[in-house]
PDB file of N, CA and C in Angstrom:
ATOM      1  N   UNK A   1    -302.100  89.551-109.016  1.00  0.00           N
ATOM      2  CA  UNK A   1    -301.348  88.346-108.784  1.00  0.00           C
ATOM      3  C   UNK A   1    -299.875  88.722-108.594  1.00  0.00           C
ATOM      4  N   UNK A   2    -299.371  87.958-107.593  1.00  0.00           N
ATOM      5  CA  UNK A   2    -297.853  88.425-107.038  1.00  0.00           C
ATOM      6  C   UNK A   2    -297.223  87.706-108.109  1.00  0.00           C
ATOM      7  N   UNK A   3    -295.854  88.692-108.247  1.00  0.00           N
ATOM      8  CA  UNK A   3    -295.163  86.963-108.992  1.00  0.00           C
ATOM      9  C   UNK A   3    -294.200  86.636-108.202  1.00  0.00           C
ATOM     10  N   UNK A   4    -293.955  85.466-108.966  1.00  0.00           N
ATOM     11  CA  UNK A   4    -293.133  84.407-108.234  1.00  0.00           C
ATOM     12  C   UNK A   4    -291.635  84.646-107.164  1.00  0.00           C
ATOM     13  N   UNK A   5    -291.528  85.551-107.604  1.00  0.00           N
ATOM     14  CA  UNK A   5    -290.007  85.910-106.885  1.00  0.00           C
ATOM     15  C   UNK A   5    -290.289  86.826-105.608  1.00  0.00           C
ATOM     16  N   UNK A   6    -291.845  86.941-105.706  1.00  0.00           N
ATOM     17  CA  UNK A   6    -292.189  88.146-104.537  1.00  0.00           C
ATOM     18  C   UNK A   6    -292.727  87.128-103.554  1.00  0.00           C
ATOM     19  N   UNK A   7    -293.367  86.178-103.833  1.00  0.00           N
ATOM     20  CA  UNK A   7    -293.959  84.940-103.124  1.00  0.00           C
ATOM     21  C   UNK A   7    -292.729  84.280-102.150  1.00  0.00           C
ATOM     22  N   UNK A   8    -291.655  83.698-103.100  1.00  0.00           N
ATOM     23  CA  UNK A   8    -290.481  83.001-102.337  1.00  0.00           C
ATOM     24  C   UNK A   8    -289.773  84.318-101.725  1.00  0.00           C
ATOM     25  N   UNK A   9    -289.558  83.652-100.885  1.00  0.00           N
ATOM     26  CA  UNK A   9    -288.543  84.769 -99.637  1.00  0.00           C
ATOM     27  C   UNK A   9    -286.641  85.101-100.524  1.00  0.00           C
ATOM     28  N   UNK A  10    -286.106  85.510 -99.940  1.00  0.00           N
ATOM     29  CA  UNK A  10    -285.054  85.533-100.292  1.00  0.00           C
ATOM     30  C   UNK A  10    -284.033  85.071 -99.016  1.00  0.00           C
ATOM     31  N   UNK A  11    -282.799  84.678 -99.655  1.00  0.00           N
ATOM     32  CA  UNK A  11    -282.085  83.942 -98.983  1.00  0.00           C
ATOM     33  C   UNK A  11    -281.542  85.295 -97.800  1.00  0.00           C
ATOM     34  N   UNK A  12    -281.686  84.616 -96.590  1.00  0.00           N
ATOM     35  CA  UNK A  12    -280.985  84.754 -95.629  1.00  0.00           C
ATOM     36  C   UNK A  12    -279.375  85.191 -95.155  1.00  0.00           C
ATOM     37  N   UNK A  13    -278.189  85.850 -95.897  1.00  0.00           N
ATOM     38  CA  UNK A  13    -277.151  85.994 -96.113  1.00  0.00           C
ATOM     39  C   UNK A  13    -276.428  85.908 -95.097  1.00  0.00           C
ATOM     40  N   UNK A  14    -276.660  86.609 -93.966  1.00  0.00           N
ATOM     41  CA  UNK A  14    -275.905  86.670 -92.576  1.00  0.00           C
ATOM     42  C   UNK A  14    -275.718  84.978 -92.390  1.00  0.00           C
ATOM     43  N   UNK A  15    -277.422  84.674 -92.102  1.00  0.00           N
ATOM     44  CA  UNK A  15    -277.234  83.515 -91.724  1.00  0.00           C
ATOM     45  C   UNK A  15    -276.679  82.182 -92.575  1.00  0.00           C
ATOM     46  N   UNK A  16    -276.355  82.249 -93.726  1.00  0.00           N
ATOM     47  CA  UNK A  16    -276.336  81.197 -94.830  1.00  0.00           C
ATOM     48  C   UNK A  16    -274.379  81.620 -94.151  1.00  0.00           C
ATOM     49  N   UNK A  17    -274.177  82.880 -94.290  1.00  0.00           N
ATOM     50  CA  UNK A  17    -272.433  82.865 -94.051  1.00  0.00           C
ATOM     51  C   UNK A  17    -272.142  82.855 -92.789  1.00  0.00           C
ATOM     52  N   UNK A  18    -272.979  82.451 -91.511  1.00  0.00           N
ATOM     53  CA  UNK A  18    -272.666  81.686 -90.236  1.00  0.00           C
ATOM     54  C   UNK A  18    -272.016  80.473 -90.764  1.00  0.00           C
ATOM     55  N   UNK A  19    -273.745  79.730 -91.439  1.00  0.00           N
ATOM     56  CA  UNK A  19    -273.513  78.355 -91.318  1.00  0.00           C
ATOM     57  C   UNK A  19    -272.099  78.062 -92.089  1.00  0.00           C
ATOM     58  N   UNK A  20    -272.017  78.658 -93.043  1.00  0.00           N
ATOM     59  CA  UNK A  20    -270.421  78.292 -93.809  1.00  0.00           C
ATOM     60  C   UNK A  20    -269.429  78.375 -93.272  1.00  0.00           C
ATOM     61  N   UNK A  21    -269.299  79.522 -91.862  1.00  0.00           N
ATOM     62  CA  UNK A  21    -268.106  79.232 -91.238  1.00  0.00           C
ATOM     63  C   UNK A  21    -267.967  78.487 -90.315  1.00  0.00           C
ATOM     64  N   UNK A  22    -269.425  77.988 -89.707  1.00  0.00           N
ATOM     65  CA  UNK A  22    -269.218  76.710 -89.221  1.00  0.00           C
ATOM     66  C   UNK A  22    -268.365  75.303 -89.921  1.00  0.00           C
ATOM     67  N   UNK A  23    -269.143  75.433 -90.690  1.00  0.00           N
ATOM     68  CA  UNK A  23    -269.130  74.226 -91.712  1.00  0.00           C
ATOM     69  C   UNK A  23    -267.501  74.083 -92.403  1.00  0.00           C
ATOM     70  N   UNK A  24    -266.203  75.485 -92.139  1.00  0.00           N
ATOM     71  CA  UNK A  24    -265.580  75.873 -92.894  1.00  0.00           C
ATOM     72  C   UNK A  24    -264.485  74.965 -91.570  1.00  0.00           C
ATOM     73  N   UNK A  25    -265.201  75.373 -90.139  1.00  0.00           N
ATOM     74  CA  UNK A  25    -264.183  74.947 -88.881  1.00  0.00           C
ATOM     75  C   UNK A  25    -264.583  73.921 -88.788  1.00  0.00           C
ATOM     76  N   UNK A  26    -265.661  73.594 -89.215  1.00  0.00           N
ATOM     77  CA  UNK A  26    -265.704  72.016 -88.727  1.00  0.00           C
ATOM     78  C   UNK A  26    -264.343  70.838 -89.552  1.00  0.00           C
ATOM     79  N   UNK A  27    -264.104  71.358 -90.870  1.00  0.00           N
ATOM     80  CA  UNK A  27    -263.635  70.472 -91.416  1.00  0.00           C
ATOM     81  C   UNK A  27    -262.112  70.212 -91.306  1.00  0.00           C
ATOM     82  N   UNK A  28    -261.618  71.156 -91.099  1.00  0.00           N
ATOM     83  CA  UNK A  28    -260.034  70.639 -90.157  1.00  0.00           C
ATOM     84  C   UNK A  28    -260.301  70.019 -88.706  1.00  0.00           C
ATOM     85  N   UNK A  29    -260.940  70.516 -88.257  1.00  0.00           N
ATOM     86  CA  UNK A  29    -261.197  69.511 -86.596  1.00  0.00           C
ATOM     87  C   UNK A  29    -261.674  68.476 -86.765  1.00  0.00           C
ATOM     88  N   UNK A  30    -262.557  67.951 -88.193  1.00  0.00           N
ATOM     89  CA  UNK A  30    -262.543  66.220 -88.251  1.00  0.00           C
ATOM     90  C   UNK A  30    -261.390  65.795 -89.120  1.00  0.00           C
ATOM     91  N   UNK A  31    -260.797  66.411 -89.952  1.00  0.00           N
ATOM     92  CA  UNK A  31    -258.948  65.824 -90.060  1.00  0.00           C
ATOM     93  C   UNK A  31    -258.322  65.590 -88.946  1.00  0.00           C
ATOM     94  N   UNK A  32    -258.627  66.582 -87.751  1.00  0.00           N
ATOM     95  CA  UNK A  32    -257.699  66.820 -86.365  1.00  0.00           C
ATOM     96  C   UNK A  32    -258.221  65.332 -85.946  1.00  0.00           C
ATOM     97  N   UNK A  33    -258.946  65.234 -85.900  1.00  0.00           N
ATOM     98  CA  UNK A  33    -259.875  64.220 -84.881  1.00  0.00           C
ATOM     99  C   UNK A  33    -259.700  63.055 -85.333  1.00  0.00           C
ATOM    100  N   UNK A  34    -259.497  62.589 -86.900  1.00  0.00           N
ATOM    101  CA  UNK A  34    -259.158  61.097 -87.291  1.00  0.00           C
ATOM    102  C   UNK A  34    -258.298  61.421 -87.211  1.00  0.00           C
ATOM    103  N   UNK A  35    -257.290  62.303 -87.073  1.00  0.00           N
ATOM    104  CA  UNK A  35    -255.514  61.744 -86.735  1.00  0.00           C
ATOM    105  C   UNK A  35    -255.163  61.807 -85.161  1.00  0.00           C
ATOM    106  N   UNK A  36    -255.690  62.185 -84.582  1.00  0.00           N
ATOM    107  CA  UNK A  36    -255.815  61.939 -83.003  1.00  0.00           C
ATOM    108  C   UNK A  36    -256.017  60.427 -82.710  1.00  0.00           C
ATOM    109  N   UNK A  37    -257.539  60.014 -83.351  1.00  0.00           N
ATOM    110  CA  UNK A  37    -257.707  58.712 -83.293  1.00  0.00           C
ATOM    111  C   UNK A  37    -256.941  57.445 -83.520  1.00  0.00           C
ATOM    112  N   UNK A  38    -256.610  57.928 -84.414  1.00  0.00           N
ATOM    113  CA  UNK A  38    -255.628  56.934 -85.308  1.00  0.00           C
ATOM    114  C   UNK A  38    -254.039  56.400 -84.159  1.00  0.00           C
ATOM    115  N   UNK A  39    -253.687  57.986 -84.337  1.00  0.00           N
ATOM    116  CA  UNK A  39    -252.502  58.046 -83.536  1.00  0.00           C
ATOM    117  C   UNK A  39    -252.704  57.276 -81.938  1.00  0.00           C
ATOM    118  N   UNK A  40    -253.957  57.520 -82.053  1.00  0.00           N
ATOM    119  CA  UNK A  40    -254.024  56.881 -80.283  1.00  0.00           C
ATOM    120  C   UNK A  40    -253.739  55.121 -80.448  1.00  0.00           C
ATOM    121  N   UNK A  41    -254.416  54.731 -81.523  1.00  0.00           N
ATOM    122  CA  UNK A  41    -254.366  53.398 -81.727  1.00  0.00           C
ATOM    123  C   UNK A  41    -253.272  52.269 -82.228  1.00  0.00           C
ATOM    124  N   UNK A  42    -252.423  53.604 -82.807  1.00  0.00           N
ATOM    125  CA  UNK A  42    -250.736  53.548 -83.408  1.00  0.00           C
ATOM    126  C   UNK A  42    -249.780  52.995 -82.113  1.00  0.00           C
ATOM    127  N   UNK A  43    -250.347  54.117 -81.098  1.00  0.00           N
ATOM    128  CA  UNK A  43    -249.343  53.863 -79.524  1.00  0.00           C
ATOM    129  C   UNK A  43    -249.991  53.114 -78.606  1.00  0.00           C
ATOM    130  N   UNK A  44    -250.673  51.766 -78.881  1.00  0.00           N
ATOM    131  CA  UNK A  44    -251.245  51.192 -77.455  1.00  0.00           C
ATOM    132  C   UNK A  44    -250.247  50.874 -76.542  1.00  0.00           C
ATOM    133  N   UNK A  45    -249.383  50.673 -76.496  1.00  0.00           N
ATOM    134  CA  UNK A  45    -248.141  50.245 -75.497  1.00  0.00           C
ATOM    135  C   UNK A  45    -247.765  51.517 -74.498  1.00  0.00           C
ATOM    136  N   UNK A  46    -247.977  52.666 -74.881  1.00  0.00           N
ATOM    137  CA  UNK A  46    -247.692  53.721 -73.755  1.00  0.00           C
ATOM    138  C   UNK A  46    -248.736  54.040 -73.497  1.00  0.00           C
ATOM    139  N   UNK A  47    -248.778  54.858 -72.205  1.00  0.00           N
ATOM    140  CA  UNK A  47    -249.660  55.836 -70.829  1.00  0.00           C
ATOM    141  C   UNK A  47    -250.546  56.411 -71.701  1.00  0.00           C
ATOM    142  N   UNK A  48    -249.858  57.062 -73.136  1.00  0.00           N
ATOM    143  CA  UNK A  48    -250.586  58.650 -73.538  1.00  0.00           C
ATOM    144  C   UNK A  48    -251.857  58.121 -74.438  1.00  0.00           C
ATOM    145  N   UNK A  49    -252.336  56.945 -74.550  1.00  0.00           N
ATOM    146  CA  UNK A  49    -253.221  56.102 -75.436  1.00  0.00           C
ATOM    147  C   UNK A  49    -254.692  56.909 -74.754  1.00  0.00           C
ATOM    148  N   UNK A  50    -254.684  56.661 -73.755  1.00  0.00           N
ATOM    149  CA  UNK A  50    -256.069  57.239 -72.886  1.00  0.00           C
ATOM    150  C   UNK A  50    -255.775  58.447 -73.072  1.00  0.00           C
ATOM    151  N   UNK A  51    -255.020  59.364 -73.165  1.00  0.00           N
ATOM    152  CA  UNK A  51    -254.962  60.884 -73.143  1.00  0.00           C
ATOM    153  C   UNK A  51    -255.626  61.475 -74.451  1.00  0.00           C
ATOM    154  N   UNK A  52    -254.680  60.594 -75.237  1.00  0.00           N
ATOM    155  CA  UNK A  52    -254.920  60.920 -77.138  1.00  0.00           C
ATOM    156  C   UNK A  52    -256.289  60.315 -77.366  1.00  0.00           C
ATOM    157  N   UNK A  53    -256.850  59.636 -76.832  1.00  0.00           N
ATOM    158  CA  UNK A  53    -258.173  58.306 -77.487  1.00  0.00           C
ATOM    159  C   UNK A  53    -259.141  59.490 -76.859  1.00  0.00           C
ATOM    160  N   UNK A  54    -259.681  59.617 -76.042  1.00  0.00           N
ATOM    161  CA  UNK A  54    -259.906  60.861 -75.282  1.00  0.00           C
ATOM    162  C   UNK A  54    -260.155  62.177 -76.210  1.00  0.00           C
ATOM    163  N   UNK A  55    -259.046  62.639 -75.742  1.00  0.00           N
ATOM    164  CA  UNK A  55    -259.074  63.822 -76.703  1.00  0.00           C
ATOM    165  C   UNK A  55    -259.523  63.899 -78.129  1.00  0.00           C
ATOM    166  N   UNK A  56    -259.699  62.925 -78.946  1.00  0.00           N
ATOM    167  CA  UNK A  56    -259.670  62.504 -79.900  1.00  0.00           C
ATOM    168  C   UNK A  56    -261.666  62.445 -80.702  1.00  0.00           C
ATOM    169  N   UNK A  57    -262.122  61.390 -79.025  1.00  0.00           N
ATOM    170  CA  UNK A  57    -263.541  61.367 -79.346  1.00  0.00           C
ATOM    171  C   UNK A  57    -263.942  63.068 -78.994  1.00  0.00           C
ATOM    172  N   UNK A  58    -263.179  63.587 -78.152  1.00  0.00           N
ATOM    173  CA  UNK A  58    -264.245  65.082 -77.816  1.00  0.00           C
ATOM    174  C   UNK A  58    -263.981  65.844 -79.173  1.00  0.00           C
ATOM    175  N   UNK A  59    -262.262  66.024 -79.752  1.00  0.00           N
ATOM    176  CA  UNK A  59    -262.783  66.785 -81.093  1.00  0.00           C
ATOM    177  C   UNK A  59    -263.862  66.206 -81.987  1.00  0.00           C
ATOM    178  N   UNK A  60    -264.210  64.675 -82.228  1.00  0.00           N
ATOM    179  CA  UNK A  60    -264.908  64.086 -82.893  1.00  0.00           C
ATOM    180  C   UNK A  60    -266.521  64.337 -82.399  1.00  0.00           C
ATOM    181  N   UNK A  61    -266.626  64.651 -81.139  1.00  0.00           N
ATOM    182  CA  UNK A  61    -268.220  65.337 -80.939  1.00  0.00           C
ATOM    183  C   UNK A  61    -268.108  66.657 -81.292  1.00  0.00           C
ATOM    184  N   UNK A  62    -266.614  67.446 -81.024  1.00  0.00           N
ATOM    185  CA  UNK A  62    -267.203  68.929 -81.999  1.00  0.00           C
ATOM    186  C   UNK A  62    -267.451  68.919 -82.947  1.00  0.00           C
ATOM    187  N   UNK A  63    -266.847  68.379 -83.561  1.00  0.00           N
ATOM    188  CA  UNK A  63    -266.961  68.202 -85.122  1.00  0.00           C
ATOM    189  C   UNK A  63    -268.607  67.726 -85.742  1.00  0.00           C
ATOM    190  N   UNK A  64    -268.933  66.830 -84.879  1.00  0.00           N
ATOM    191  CA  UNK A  64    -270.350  66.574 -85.162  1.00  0.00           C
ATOM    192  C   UNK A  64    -271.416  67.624 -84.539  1.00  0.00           C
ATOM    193  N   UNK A  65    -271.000  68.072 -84.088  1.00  0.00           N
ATOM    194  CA  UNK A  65    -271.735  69.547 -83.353  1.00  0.00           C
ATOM    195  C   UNK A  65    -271.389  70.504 -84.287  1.00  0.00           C
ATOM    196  N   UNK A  66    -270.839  70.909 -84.783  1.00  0.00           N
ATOM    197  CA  UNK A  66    -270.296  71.806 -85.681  1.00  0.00           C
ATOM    198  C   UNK A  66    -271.180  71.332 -87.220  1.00  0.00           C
ATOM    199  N   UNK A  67    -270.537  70.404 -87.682  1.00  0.00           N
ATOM    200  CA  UNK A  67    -271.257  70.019 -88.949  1.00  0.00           C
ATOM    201  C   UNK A  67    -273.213  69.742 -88.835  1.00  0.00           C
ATOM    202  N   UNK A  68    -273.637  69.353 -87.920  1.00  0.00           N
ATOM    203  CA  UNK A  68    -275.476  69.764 -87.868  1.00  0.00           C
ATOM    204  C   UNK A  68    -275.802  71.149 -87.471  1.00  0.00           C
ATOM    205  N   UNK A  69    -274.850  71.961 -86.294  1.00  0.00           N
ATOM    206  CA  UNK A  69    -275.103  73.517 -86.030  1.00  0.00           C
ATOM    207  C   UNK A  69    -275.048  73.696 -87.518  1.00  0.00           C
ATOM    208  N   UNK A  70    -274.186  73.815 -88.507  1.00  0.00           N
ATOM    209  CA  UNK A  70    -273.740  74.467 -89.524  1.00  0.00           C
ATOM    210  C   UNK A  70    -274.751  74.312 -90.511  1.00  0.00           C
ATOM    211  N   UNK A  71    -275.003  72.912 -90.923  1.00  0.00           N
ATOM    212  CA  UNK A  71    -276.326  72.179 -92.575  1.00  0.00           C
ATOM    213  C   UNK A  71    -277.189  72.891 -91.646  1.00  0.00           C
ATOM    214  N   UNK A  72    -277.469  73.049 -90.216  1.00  0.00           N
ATOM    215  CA  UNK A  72    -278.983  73.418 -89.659  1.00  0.00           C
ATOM    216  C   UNK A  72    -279.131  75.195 -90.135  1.00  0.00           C
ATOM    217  N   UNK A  73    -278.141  75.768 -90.259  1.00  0.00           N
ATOM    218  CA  UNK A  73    -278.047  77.341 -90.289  1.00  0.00           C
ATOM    219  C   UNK A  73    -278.288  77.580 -91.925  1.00  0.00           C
ATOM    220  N   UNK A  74    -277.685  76.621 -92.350  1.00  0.00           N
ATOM    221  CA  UNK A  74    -277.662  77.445 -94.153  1.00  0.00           C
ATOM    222  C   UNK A  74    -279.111  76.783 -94.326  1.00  0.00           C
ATOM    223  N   UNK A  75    -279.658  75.581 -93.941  1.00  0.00           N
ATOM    224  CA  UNK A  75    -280.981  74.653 -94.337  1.00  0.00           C
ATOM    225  C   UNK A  75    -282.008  76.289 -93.801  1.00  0.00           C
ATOM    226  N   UNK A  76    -282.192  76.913 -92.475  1.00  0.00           N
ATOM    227  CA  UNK A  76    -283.113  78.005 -92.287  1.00  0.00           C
ATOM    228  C   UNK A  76    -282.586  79.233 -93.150  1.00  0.00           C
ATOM    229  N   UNK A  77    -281.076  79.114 -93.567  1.00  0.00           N
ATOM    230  CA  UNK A  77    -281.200  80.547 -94.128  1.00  0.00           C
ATOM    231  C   UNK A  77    -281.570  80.734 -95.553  1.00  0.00           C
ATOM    232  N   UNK A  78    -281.499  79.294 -96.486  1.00  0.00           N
ATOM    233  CA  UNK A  78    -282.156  79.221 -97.665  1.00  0.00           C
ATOM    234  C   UNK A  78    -283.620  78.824 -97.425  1.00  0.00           C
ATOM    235  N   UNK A  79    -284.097  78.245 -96.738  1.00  0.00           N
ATOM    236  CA  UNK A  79    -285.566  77.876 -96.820  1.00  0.00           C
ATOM    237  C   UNK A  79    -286.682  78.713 -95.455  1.00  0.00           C
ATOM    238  N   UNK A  80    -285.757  79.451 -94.696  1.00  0.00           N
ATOM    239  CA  UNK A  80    -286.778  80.614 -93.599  1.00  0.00           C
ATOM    240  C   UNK A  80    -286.715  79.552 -92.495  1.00  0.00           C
ATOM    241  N   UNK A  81    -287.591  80.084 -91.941  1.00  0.00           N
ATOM    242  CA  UNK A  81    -288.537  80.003 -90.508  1.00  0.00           C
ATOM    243  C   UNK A  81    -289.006  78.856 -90.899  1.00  0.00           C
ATOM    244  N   UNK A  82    -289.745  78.344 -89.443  1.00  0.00           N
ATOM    245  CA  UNK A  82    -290.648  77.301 -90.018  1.00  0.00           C
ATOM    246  C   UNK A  82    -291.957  77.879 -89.956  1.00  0.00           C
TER     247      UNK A  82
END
C-alpha cells in the first residue's frame, strides 16, 4: 500500500510562480484601470474623455485576462492535469 503523500502529486513550482506573477501584474493594472476610468468620467467636457474611457476599458480587459490566465495557472499547478 502506497502512502498518502506518494498517491497526491506534488505541487507544480514553476508553474504555481508563473501564475503569481501574473496575478502580481495584474494588480497595479486594475488600480491603473479604475483610475483611468474614473478620470475619464471626472473630464466629460473635453476631447480626451474618449481617449482616457478607451484606454481605460482595454487595461480593464487586461487585467481580467491576467487575473483568470493567473487563478487558471496556480489552480493546475496545485491540483495537476486534468
Amino acid at each position: 500500500m502506497k502512502r498518502e503523500t506518494e498517491q497526491r502529486g506534488h505541487t507544480n513550482k514553476k508553474l504555481l510562480v508563473k501564475g503569481l506573477k501574473r496575478l502580481a501584474v495584474a494588480l497595479p493594472v486594475l488600480v491603473l484601470s479604475t483610475y483611468v476610468i474614473t478620470f475619464s468620467f471626472l473630464n466629460k467636457e473635453t476631447l480626451p474623455l474618449y481617449i482616457t474611457l478607451t484606454l481605460g476599458i482595454i487595461f480593464m480587459g487586461i487585467t481580467l485576462f491576467l487575473l483568470f490566465n493567473g487563478l487558471r495557472l496556480v489552480i493546475r499547478s496545485v491540483f495537476g492535469e486534468r
